[in-house]
Protein backbone atom coordinates (compact mmCIF):
# COMPACT_ATOMS: atom_id res chain seq x y z
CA UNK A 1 64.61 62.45 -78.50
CA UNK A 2 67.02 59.07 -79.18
CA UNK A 3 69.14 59.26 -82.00
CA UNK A 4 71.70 56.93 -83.13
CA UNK A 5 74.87 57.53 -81.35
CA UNK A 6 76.75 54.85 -82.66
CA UNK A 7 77.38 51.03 -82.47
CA UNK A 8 78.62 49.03 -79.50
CA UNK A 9 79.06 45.03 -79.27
CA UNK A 10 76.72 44.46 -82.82
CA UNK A 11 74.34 46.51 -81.92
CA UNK A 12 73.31 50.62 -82.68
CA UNK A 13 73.34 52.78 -79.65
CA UNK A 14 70.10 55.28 -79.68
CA UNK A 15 70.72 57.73 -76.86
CA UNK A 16 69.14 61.59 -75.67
CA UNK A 17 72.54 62.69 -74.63
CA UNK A 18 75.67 62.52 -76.76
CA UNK A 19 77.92 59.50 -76.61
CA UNK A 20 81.83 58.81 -76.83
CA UNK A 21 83.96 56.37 -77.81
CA UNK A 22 81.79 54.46 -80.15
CA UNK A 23 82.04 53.11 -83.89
CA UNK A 24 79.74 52.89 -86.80
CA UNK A 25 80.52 48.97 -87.21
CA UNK A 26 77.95 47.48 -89.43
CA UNK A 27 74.90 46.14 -86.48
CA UNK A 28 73.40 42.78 -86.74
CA UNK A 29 71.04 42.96 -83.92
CA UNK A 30 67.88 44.96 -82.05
CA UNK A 31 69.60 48.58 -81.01
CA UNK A 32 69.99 49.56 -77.65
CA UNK A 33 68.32 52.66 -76.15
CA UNK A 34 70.10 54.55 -73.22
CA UNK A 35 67.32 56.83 -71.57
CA UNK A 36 68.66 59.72 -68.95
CA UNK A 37 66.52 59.94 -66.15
CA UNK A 38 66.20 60.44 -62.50
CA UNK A 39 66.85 56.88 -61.11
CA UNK A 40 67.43 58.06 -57.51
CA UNK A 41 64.78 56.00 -56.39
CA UNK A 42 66.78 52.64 -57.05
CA UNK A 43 69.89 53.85 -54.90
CA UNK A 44 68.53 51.39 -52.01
CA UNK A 45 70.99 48.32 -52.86
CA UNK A 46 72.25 46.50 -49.73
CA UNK A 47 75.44 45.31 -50.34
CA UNK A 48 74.80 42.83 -47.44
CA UNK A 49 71.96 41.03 -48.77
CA UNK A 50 72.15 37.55 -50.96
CA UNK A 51 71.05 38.68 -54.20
CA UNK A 52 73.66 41.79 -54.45
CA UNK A 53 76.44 41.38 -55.52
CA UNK A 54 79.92 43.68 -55.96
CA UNK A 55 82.59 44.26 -58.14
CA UNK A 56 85.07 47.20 -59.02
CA UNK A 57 83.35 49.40 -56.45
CA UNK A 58 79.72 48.84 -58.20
CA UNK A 59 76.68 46.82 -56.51
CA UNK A 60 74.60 44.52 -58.73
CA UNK A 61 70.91 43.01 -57.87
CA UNK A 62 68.49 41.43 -60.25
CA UNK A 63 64.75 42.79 -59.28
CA UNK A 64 61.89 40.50 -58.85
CA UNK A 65 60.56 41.73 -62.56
CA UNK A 66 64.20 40.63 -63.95
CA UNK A 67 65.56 44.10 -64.17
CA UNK A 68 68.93 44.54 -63.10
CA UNK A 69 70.39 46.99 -61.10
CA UNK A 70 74.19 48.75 -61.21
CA UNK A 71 74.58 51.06 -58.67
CA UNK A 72 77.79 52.82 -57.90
CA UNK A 73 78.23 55.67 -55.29
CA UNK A 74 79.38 58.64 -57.50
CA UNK A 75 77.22 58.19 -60.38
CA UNK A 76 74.07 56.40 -59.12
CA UNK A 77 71.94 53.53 -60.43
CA UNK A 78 71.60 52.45 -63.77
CA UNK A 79 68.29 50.56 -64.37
CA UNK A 80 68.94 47.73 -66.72
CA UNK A 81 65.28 46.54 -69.21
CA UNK A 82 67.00 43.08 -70.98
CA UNK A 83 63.28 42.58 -72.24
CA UNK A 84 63.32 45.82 -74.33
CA UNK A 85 67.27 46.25 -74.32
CA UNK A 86 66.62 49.77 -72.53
CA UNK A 87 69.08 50.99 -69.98
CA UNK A 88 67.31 54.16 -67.79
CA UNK A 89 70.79 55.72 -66.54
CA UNK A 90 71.38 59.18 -64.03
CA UNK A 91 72.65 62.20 -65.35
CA UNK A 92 76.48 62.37 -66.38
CA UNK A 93 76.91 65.34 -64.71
CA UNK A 94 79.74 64.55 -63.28
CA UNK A 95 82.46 61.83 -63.29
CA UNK A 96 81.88 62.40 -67.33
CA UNK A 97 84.56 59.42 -68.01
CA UNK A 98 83.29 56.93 -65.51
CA UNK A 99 79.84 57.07 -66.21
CA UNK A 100 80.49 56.01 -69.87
CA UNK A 101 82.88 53.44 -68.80
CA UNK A 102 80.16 52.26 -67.04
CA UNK A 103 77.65 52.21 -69.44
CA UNK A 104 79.86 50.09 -72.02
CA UNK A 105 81.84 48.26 -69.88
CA UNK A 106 78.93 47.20 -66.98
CA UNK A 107 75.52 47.95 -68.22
CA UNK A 108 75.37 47.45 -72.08
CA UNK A 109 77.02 43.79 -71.09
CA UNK A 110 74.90 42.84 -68.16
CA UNK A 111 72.01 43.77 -70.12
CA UNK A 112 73.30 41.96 -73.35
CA UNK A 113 73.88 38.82 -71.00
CA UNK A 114 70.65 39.12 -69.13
CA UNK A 115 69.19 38.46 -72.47
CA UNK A 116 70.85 35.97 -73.86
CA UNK A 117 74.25 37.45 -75.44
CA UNK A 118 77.49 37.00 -74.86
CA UNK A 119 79.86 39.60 -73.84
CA UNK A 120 83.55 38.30 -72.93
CA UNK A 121 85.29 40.59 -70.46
CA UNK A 122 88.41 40.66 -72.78
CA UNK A 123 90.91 42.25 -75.67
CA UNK A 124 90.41 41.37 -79.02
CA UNK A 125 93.01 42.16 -82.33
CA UNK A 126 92.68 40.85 -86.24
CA UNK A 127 95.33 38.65 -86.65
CA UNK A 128 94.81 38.21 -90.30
CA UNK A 129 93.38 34.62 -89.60
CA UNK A 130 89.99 36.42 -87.43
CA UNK A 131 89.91 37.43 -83.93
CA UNK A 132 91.98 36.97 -80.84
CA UNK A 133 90.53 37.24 -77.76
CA UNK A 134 92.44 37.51 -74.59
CA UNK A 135 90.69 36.86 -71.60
CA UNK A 136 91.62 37.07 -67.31
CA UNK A 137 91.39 38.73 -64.08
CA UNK A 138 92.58 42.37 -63.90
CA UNK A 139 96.47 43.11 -63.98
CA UNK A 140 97.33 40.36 -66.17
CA UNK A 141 98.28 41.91 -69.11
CA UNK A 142 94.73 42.01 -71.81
CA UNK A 143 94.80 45.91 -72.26
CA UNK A 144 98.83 46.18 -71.81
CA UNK A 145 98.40 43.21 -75.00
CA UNK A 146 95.99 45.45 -77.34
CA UNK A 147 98.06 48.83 -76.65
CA UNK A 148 101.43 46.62 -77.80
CA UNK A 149 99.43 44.90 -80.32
CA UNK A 150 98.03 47.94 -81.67
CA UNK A 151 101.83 49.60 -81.73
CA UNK A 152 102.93 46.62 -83.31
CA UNK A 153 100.35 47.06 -86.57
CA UNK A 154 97.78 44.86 -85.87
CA UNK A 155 94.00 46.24 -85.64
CA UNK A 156 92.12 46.67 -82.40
CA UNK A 157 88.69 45.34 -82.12
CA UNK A 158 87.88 45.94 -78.75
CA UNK A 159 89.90 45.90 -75.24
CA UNK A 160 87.66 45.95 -72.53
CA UNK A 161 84.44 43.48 -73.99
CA UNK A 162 84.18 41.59 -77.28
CA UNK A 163 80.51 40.61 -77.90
CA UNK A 164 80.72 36.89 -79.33
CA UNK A 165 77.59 35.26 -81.78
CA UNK A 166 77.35 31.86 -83.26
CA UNK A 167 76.63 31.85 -86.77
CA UNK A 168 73.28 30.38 -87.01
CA UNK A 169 74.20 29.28 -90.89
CA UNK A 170 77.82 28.06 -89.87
CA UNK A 171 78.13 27.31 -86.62
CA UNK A 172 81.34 30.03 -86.56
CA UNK A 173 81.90 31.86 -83.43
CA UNK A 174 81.87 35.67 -84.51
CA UNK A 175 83.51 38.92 -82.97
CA UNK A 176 81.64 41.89 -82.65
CA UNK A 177 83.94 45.27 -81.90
CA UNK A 178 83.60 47.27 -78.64
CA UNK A 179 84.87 50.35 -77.57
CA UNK A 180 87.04 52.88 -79.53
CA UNK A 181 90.50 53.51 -77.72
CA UNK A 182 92.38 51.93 -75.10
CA UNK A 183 92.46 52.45 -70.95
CA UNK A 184 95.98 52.28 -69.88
CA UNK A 185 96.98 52.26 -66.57
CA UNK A 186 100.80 53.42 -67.59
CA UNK A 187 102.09 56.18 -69.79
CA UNK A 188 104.15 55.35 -72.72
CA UNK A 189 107.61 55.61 -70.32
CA UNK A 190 105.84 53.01 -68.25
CA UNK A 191 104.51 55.59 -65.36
CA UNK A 192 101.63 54.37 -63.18
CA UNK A 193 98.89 56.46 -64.46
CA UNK A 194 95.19 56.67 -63.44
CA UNK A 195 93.37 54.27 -66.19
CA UNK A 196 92.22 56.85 -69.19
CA UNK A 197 91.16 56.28 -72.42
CA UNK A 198 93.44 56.38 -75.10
CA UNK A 199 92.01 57.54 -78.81
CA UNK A 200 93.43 55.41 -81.64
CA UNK A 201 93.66 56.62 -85.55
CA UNK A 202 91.38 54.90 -87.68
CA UNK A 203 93.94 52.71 -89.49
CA UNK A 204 94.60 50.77 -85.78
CA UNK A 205 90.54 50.62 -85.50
CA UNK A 206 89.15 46.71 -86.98
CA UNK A 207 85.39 48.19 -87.56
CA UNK A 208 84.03 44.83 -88.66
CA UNK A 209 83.36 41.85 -87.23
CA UNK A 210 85.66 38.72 -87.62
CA UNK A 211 85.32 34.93 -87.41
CA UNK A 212 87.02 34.20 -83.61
CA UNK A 213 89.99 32.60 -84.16
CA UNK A 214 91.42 31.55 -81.02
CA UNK A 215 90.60 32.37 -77.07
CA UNK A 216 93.81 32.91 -74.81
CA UNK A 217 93.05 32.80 -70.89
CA UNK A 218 95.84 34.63 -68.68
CA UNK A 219 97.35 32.98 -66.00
CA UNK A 220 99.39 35.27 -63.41
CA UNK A 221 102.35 36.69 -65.61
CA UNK A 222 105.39 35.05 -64.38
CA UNK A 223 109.36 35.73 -64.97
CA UNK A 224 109.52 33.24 -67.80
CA UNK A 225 105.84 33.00 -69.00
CA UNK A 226 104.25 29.44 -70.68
CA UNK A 227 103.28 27.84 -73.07
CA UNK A 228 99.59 27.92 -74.67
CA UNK A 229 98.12 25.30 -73.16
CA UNK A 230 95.03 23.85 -74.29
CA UNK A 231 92.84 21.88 -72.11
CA UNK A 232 89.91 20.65 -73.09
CA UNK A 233 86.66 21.63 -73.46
CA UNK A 234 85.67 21.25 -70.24
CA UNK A 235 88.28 24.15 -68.88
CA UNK A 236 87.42 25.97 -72.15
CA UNK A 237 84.41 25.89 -71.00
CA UNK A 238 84.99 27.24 -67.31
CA UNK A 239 87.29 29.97 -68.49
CA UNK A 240 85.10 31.98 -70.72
CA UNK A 241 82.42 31.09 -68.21
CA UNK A 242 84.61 32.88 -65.22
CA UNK A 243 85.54 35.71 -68.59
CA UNK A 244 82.03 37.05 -69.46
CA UNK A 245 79.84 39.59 -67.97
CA UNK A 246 76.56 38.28 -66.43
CA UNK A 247 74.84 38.21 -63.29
CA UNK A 248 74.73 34.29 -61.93
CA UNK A 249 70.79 33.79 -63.14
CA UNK A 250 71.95 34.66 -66.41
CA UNK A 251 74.68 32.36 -66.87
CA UNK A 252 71.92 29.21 -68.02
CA UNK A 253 71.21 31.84 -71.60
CA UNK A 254 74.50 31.57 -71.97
CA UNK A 255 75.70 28.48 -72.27
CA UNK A 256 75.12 27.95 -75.87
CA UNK A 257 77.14 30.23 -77.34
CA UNK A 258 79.70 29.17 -74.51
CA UNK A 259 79.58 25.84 -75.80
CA UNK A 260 79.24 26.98 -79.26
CA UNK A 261 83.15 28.63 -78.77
CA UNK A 262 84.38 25.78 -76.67
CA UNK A 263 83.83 23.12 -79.35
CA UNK A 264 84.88 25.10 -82.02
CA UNK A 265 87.83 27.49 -81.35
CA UNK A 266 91.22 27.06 -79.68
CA UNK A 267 90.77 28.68 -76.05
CA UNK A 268 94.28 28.25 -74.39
CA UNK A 269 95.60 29.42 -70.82
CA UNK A 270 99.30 31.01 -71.12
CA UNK A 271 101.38 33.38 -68.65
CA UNK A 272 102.69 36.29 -69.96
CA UNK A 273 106.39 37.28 -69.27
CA UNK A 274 106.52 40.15 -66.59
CA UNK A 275 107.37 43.30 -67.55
CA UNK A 276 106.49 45.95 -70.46
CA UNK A 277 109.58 45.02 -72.26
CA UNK A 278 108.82 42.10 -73.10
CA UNK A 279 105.08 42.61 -74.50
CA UNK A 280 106.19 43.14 -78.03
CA UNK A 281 107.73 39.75 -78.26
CA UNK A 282 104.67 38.03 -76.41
CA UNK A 283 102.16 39.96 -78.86
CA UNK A 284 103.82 38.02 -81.79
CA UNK A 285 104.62 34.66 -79.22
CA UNK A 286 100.45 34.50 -79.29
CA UNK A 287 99.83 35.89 -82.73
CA UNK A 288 101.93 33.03 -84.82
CA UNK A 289 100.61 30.51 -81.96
CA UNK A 290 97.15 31.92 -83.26
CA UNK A 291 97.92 31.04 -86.77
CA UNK A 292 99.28 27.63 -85.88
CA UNK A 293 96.43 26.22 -83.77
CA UNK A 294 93.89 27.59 -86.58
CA UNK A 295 95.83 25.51 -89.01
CA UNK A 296 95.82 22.64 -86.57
CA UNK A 297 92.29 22.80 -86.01
């Protein structure tokens, strides 16, 4: 029997097995229902064909009937509906951590996308003025931004996806939370770490959604880091198209709320300084320019 686990991204998670890591966020949209089942039978992806596709270790193929398919070798295949946002996934019987990872960091968003929603592969904190997002390619500093952020007072609403909506009264790009907690790849000393979730107390949790503020795209960190540079809609554009979570025949449903953030909020590219002593001062670097370009706008 599904029962409501939680919310996730905007929307209420109803699931027959109990779920982590979630919130209780008010929902604004149709609920999601996770169903545990024997999927065995969709563990025939061929990495080598066209239509499959790979990333972090998982294979991805859209099915003639326009389910999608995420595969990945120690869990198994999770059988994505986007026409009833249903999600048929293996047992967790193992790999406990990864399969929920999985779930809200691959499935719920490929799903969500494969429908028509937008889920940026990104960090997110309240700023006081709404939402940042921070956006990029692995290793360039998003969740190494939220843990700072978070130590540095300001609310997490998401690290690892930030579900995005246009107002349909306003126009206004809003931010939907994601998960509870933060993956870190380092301890606290700095350590190299494998990635685990970190829990967060309640007063460092932003449970509501916010009007998006600004959009920061990370370059490769350098020694001496940049400027935000913004460059027009056209690369705004590009970089939250290159920042979200959908399969390529998905991309077209898209575009609207795409464009929607593009003409409407600041999304800069910057380079963060390297190295975790200098995060602190690059948190409030990007926070005040946050502030500034929402005044500018």
């Amino acid at each position: 029997m599904s029962t409501a686990q939680g919310s996730l991204y905007g929307h209420t998670l109803l699931s027959d097995v109990a779920l982590s890591w979630l919130d209780n966020a008010p929902v604004v949209d149709d609920p999601i229902r996770i169903v545990v089942t024997d999927t065995s039978s969709f563990r025939t992806l061929d990495p080598t064909t066209p239509s499959c596709d790979q990333r972090d270790g998982i294979a991805f193929q859209t099915l003639d009937d326009g389910r999608v398919v995420c595969e990945m070798a120690r869990l198994g295949a999770f059988v994505l509906n986007p026409a009833a946002l249903e999600i048929f996934a293996p047992e967790p019987t193992q790999h406990r951590s990864i399969w929920e990872h999985t779930l809200y960091a691959w499935a719920i968003p490929l799903l969500l996308a494969s429908s028509g929603r937008l889920v940026l592969h990104g960090a997110a904190i309240d700023t006081g003025a709404g939402a940042l997002v921070v956006i990029g390619e692995s290793t360039r500093g998003k969740t190494s931004f939220a843990a700072e952020a978070v130590r540095r007072g300001y609310r997490l609403l998401g690290e690892d996806g930030i579900a995005v909506r246009i107002d349909s009264r306003t126009g206004t790009p809003i931010a939907y939370p994601g998960c509870l907690g933060v993956r870190l790849r380092h301890g606290p000393d700095g350590t190299p770490r494998r990635k685990v979730t970190s829990a967060l107390p309640a007063s460092s949790r932003c449970s509501q959604a916010l009007p998006l503020a600004a959009v920061v795209a990370l370059a490769p960190r350098t020694p001496t880091g940049s400027a935000p540079e913004i460059g027009g809609a056209a690369l705004a554009i590009a970089a939250l198209r290159a920042n979200c979570f959908a399969m390529p025949e998905a991309l077209a449903g898209l575009y609207p709320t795409i464009v929607g953030i593009a003409r409407t909020v600041p999304v800069a590219s910057v380079a963060l300084r390297d190295g975790l002593s200098f995060l602190g001062e690059e948190v409030d670097r990007l926070v005040r320019w946050c502030h500034q370009a929402g005044i500018a706008a």
